[in-house]
N, C-alpha and C. Protein backbone atom coordinates (compact mmCIF):
# COMPACT_ATOMS: atom_id res chain seq x y z
N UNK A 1 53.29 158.10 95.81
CA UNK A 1 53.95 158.75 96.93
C UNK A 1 55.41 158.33 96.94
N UNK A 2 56.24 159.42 96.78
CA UNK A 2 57.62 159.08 96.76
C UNK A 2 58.44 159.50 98.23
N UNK A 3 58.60 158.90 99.16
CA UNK A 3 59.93 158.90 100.36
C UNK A 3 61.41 158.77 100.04
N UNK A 4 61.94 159.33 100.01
CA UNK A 4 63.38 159.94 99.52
C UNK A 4 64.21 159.23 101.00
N UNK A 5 65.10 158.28 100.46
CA UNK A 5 65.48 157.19 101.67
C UNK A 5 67.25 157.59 101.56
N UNK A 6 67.32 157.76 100.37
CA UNK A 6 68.94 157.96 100.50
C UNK A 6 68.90 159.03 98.94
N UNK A 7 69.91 160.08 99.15
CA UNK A 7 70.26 161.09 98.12
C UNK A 7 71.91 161.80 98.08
N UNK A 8 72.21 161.37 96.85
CA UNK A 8 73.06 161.70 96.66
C UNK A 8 73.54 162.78 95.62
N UNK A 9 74.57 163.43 95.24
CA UNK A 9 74.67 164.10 93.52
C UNK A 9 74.16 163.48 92.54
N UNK A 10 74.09 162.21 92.51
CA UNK A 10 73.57 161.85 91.19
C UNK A 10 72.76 161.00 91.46
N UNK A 11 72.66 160.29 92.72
CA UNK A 11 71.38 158.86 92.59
C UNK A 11 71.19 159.16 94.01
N UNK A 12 69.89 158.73 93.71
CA UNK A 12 68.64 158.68 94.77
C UNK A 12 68.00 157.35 95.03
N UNK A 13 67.57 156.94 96.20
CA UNK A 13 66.58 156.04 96.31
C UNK A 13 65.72 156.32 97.30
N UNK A 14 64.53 156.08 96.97
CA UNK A 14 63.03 156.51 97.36
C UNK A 14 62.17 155.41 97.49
N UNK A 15 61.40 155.43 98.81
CA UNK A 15 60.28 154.20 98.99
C UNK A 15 59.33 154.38 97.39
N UNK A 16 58.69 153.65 97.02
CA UNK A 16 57.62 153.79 95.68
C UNK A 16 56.28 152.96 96.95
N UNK A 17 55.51 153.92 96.69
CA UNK A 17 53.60 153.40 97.35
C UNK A 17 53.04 153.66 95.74
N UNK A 18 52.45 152.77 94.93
CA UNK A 18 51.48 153.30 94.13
C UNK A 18 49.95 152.72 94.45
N UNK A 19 48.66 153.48 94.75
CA UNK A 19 47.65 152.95 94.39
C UNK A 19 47.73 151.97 92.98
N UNK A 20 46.11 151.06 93.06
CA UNK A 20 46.28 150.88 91.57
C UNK A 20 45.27 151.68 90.69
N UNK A 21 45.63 151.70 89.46
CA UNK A 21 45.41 152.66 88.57
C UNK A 21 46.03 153.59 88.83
N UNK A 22 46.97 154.12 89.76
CA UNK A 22 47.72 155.38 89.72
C UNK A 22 48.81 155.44 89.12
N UNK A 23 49.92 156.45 87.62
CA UNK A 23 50.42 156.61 86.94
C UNK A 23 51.29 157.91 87.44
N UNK A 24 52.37 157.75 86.73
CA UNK A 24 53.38 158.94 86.78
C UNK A 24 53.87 158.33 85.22
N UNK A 25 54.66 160.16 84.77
CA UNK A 25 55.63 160.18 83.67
C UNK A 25 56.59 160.22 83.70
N UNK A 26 57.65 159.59 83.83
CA UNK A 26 59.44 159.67 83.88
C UNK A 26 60.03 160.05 82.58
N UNK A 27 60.56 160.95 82.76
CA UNK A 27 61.72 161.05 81.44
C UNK A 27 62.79 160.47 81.64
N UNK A 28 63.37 159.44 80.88
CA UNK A 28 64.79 159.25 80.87
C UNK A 28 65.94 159.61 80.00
N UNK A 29 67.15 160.78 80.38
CA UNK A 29 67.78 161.29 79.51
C UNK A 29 68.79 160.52 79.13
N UNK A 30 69.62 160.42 78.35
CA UNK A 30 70.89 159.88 77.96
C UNK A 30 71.30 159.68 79.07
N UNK A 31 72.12 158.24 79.72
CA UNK A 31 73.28 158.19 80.72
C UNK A 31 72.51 158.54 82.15
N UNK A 32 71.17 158.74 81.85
CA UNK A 32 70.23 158.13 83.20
C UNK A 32 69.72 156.90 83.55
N UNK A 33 69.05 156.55 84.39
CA UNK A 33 68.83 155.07 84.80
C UNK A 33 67.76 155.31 85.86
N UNK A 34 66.95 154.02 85.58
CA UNK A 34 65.82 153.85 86.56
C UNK A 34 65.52 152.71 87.19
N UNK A 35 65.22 152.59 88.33
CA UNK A 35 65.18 150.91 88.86
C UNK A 35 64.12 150.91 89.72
N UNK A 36 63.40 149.49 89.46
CA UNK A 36 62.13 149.61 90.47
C UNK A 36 62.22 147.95 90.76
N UNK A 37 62.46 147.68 92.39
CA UNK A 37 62.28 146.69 92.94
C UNK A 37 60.96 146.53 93.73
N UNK A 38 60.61 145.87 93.59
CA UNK A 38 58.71 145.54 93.82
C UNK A 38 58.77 144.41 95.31
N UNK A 39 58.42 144.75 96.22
CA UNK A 39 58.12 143.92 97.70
C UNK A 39 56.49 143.44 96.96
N UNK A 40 55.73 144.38 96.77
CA UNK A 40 54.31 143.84 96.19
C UNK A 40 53.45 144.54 94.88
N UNK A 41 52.83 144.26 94.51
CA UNK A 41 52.22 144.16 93.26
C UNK A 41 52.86 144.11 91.85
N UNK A 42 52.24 145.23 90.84
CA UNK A 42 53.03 145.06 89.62
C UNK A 42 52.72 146.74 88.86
N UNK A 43 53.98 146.69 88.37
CA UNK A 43 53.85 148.09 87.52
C UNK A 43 53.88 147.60 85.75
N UNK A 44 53.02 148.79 84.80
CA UNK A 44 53.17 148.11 83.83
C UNK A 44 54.30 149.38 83.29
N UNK A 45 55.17 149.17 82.63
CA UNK A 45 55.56 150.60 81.82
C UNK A 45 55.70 150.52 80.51
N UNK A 46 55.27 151.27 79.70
CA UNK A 46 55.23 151.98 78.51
C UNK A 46 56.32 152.72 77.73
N UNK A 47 56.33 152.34 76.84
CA UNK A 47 57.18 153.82 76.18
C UNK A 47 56.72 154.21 75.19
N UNK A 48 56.64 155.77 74.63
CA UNK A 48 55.73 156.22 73.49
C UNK A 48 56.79 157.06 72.77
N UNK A 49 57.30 157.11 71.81
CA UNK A 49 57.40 157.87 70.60
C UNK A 49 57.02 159.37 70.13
N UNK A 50 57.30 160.42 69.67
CA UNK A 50 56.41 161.64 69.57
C UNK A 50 55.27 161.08 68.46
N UNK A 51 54.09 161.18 67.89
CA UNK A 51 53.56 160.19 67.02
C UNK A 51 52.75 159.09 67.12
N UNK A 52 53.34 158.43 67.72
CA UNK A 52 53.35 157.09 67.93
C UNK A 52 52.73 156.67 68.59
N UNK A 53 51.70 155.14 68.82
CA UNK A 53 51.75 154.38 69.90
C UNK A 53 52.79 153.71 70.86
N UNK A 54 52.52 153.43 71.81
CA UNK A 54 53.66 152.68 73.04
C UNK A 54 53.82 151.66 71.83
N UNK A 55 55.42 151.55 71.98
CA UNK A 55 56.12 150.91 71.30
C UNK A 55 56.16 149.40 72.10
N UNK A 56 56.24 149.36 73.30
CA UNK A 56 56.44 148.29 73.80
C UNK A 56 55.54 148.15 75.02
N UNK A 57 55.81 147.25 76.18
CA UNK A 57 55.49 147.43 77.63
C UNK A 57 56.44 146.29 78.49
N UNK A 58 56.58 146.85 79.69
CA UNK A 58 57.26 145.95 80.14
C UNK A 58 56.31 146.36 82.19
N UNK A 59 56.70 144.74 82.31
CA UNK A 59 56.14 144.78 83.62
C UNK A 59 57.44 144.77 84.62
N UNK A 60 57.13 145.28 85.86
CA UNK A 60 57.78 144.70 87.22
C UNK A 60 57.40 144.56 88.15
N UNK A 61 58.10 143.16 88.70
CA UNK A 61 56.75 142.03 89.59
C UNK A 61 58.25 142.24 90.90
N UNK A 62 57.61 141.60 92.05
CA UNK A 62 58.52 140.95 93.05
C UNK A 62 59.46 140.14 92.40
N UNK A 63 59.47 139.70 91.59
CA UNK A 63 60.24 138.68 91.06
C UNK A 63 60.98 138.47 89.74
N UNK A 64 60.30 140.29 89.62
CA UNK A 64 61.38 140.55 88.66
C UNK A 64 61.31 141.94 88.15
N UNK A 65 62.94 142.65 89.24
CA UNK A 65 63.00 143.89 89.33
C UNK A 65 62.95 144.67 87.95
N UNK A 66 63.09 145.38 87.93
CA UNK A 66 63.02 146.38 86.29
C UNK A 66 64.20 147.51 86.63
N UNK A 67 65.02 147.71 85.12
CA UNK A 67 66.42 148.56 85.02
C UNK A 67 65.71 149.49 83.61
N UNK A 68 65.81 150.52 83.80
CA UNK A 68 65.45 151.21 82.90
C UNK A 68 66.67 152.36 82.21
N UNK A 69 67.40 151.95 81.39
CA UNK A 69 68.43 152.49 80.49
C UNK A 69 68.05 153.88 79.43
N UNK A 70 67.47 153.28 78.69
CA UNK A 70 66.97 153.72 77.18
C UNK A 70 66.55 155.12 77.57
N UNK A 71 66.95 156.16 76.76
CA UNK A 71 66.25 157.08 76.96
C UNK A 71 65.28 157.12 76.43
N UNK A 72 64.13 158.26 76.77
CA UNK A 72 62.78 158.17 76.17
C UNK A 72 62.00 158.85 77.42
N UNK A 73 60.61 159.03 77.13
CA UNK A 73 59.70 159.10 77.82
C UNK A 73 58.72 157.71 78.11
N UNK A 74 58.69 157.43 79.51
CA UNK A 74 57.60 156.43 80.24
C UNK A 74 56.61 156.65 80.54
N UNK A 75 55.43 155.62 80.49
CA UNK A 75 54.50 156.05 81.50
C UNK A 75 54.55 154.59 82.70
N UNK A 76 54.59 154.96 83.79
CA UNK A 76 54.15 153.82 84.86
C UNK A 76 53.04 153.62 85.39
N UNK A 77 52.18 152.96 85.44
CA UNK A 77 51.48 152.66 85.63
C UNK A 77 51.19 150.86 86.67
N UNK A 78 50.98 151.86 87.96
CA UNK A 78 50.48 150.76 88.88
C UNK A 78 48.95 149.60 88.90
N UNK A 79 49.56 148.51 88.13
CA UNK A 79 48.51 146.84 87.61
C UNK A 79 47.27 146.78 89.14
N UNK A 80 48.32 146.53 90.03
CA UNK A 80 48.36 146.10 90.86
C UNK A 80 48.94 147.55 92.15
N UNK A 81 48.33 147.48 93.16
CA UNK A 81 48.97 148.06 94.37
C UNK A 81 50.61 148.01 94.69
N UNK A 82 51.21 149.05 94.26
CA UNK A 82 52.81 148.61 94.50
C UNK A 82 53.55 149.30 95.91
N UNK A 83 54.12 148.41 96.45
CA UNK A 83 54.85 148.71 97.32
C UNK A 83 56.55 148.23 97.26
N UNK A 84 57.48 149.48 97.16
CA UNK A 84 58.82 148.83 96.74
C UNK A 84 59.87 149.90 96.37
N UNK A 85 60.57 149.86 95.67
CA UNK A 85 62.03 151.13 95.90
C UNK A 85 61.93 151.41 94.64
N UNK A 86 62.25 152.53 94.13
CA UNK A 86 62.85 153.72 93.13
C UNK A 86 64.26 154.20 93.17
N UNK A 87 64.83 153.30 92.51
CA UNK A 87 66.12 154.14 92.31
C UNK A 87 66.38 154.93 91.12
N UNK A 88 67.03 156.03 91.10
CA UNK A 88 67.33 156.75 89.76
C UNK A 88 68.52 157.25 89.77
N UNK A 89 69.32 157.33 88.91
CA UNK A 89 70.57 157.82 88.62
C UNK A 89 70.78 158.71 87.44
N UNK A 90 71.12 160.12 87.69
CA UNK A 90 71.19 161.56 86.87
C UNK A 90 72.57 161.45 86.51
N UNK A 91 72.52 161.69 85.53
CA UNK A 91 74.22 161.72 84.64
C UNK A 91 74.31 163.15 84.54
N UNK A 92 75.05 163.88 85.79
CA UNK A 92 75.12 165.23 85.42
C UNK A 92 76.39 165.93 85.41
């Protein structure tokens, strides 16, 4: 569940609620950006390749927000029950 808290031309920030086990897909294009600050649980994210297995994973805890640069395709995936902010920034 995404709440849209502040919006602008190019960046947004939005409450993040995830059940757990609940997933979304983000694309990130060139000169976009993604940020997820965590009040509670944990997200795991992924990145996959066309081909490929997830190349990597990376978590974000309360205690340690996540910046997402790289372009690519994600998957997120809520570990844990998350409660916490979504920021994104569109290079348009």
């Amino acid at each position: 569940m995404e709440i849209s808290l502040a919006y602008t031309r190019t960046m947004q920030l939005a409450a993040l609620v995830m059940a757990r086990g609940e997933y979304v897909v983000e694309v990130v294009e060139p000169g976009d950006g993604l940020a997820f600050i965590l009040v509670r649980g944990c997200l795991q994210i992924t990145r996959r390749r066309a081909g490929e297995p997830p190349s990597y994973s990376l978590h974000a805890t309360p205690r340690a927000p996540l910046l997402i640069i790289n372009p690519g395709t994600y998957t997120i995936v809520a570990e844990r029950s998350v409660l916490g902010l979504r920021g994104s920034r569109r290079a348009r």
